[in-house]
N, C-alpha and C. Protein backbone atom coordinates (compact mmCIF):
# COMPACT_ATOMS: atom_id res chain seq x y z
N UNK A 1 84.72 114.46 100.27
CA UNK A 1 85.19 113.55 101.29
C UNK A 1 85.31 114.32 102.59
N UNK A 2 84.95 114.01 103.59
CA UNK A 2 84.60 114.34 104.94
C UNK A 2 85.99 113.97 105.55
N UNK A 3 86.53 114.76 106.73
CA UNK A 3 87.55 114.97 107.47
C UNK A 3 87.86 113.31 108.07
N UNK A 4 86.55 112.94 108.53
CA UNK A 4 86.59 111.64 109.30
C UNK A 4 86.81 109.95 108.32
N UNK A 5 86.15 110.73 106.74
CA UNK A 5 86.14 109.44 105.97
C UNK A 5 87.42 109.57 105.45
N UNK A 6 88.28 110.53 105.25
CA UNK A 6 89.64 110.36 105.49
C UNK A 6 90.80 109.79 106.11
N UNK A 7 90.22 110.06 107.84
CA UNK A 7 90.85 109.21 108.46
C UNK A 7 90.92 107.43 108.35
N UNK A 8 89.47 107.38 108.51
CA UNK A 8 89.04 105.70 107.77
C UNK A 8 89.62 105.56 107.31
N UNK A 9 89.68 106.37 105.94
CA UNK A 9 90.44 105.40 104.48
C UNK A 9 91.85 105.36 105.39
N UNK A 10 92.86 106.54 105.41
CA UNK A 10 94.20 106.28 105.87
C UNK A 10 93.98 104.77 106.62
N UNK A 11 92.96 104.88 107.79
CA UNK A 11 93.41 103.41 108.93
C UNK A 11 93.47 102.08 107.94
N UNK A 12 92.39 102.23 106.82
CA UNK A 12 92.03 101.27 106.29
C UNK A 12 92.94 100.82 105.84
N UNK A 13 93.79 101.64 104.96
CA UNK A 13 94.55 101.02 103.32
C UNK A 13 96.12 100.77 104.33
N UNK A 14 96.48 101.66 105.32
CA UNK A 14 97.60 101.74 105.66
C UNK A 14 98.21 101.32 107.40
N UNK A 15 96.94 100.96 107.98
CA UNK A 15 97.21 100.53 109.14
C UNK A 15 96.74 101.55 109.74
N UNK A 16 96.82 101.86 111.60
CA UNK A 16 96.40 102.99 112.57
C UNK A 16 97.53 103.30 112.64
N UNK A 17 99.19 102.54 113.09
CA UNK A 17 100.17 102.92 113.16
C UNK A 17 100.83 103.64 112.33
N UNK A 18 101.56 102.52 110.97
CA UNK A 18 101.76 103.10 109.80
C UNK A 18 101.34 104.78 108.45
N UNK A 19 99.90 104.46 109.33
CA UNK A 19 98.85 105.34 108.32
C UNK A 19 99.53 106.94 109.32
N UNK A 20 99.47 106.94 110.66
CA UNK A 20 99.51 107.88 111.49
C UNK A 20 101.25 108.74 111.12
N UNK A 21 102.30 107.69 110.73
CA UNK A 21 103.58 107.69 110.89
C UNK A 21 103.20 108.67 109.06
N UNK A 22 102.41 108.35 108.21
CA UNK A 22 102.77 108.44 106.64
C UNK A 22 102.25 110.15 107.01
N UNK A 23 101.05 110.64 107.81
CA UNK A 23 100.65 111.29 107.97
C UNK A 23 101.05 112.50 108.13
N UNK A 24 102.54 112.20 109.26
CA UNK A 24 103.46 112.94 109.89
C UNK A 24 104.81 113.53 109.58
N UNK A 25 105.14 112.37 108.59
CA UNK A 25 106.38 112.24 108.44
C UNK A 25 106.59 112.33 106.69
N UNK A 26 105.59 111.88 105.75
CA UNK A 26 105.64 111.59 104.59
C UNK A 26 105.86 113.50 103.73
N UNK A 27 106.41 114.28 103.33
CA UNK A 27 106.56 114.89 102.73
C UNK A 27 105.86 115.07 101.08
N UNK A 28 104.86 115.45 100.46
CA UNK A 28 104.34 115.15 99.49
C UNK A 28 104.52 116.22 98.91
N UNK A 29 105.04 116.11 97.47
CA UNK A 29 105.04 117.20 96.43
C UNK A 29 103.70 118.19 95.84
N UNK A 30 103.17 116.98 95.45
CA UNK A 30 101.54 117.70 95.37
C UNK A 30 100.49 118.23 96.28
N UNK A 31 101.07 118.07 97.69
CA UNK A 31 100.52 119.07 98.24
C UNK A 31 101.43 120.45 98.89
N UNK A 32 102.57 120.73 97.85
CA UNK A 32 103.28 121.85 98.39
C UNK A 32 104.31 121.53 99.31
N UNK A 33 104.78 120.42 99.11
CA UNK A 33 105.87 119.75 99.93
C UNK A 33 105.27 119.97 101.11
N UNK A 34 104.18 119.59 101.66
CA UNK A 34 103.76 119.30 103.05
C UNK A 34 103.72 117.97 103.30
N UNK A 35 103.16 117.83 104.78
CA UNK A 35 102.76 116.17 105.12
C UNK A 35 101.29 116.20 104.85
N UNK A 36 100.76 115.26 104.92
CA UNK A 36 99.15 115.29 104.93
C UNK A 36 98.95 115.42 106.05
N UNK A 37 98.72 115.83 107.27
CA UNK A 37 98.76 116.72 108.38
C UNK A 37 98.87 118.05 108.07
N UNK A 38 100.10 118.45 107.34
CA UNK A 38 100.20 119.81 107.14
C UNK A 38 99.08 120.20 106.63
N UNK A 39 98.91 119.48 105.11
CA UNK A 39 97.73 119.87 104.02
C UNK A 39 96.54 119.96 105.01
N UNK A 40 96.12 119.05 105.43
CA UNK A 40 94.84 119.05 105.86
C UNK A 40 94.63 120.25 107.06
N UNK A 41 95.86 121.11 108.24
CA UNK A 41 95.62 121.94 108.48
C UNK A 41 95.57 123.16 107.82
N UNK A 42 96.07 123.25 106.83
CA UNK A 42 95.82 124.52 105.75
C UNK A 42 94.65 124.59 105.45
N UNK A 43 93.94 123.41 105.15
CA UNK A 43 92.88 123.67 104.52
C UNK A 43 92.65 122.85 103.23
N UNK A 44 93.56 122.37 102.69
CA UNK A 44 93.21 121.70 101.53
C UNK A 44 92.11 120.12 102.00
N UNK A 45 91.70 120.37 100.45
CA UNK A 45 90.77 119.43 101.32
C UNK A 45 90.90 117.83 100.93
N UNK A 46 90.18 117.04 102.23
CA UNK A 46 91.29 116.08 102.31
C UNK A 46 90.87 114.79 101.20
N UNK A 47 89.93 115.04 100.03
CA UNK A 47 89.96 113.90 99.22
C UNK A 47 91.55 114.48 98.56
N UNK A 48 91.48 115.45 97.90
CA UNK A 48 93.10 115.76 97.42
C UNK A 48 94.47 114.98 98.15
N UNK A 49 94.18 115.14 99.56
CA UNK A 49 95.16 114.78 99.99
C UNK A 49 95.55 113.53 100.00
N UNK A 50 93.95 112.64 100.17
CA UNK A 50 94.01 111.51 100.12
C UNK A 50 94.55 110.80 98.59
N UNK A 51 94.04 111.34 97.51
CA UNK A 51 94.70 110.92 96.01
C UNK A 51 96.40 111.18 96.24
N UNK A 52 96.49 112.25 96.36
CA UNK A 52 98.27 112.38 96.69
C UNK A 52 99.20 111.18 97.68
N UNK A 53 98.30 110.86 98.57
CA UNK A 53 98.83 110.16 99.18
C UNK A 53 98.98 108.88 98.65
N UNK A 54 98.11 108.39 98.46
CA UNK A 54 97.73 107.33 97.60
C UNK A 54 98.87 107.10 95.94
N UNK A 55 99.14 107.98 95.80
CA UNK A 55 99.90 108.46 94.59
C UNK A 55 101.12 107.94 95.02
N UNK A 56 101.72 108.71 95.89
CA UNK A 56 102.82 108.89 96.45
C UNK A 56 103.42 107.40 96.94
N UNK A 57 102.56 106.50 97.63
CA UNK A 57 102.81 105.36 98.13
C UNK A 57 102.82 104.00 97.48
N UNK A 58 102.00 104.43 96.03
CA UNK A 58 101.91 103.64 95.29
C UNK A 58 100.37 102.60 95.39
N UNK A 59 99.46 103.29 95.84
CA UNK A 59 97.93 102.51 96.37
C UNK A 59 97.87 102.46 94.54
N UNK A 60 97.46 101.10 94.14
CA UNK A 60 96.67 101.29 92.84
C UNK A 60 95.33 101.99 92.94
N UNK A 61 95.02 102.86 91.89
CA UNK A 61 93.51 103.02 91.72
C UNK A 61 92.76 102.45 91.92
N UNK A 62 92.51 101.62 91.92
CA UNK A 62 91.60 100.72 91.94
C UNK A 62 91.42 100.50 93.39
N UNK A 63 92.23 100.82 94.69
CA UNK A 63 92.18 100.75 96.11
C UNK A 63 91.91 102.44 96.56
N UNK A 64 91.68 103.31 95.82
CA UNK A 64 91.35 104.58 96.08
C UNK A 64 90.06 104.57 96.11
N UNK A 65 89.54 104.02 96.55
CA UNK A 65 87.97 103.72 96.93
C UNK A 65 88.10 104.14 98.41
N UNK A 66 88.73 104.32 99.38
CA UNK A 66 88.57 105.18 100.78
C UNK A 66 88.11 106.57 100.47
N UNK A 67 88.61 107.12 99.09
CA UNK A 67 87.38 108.64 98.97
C UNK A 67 86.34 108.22 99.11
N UNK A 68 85.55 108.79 100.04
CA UNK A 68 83.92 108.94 100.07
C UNK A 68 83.41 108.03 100.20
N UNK A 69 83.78 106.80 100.74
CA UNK A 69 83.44 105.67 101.43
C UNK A 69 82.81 105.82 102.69
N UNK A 70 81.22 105.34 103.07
CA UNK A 70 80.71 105.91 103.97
C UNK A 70 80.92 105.19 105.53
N UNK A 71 80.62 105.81 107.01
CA UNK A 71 80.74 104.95 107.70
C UNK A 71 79.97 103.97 107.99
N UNK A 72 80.83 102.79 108.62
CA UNK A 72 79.90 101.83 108.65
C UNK A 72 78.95 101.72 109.55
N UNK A 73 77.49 101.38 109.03
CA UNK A 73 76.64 100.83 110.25
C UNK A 73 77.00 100.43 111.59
N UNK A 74 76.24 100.97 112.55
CA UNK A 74 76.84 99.92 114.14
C UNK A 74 75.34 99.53 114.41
């Protein structure tokens, strides 16, 4: 999963606002008690972060389809 199809998914599943606020502020265990901001400047990479997040918030599986979801046509 690519840096940018990350962002997508976040806007997608969680809003631009909301998604930006979970980003910042959300504390996640599985990634080392970081935010997904943090993670993703370390380096971890961001389908991980994105499952954690997703975890964390309660996205069913079945809406974890923003991994590797490509962009759309213009």
């Amino acid at each position: 999963m690519k840096l940018s199809e990350f962002q997508r998914a976040v806007s997608d599943e969680f809003g631009a606002g909301y998604g930006q606020a979970l980003m910042t502020d959300l504390v996640l265990a599985d990634l080392g008690n970081r935010t997904p901001k943090e993670a993703i400047a370390v380096g971890l990479p961001p389908r991980d972060v994105w499952i954690a997040l997703c975890k964390e918030t309660g996205v069913p599986p079945s809406q974890w389809y923003g991994a590797g979801k490509p962009a759309p046509k213009r």
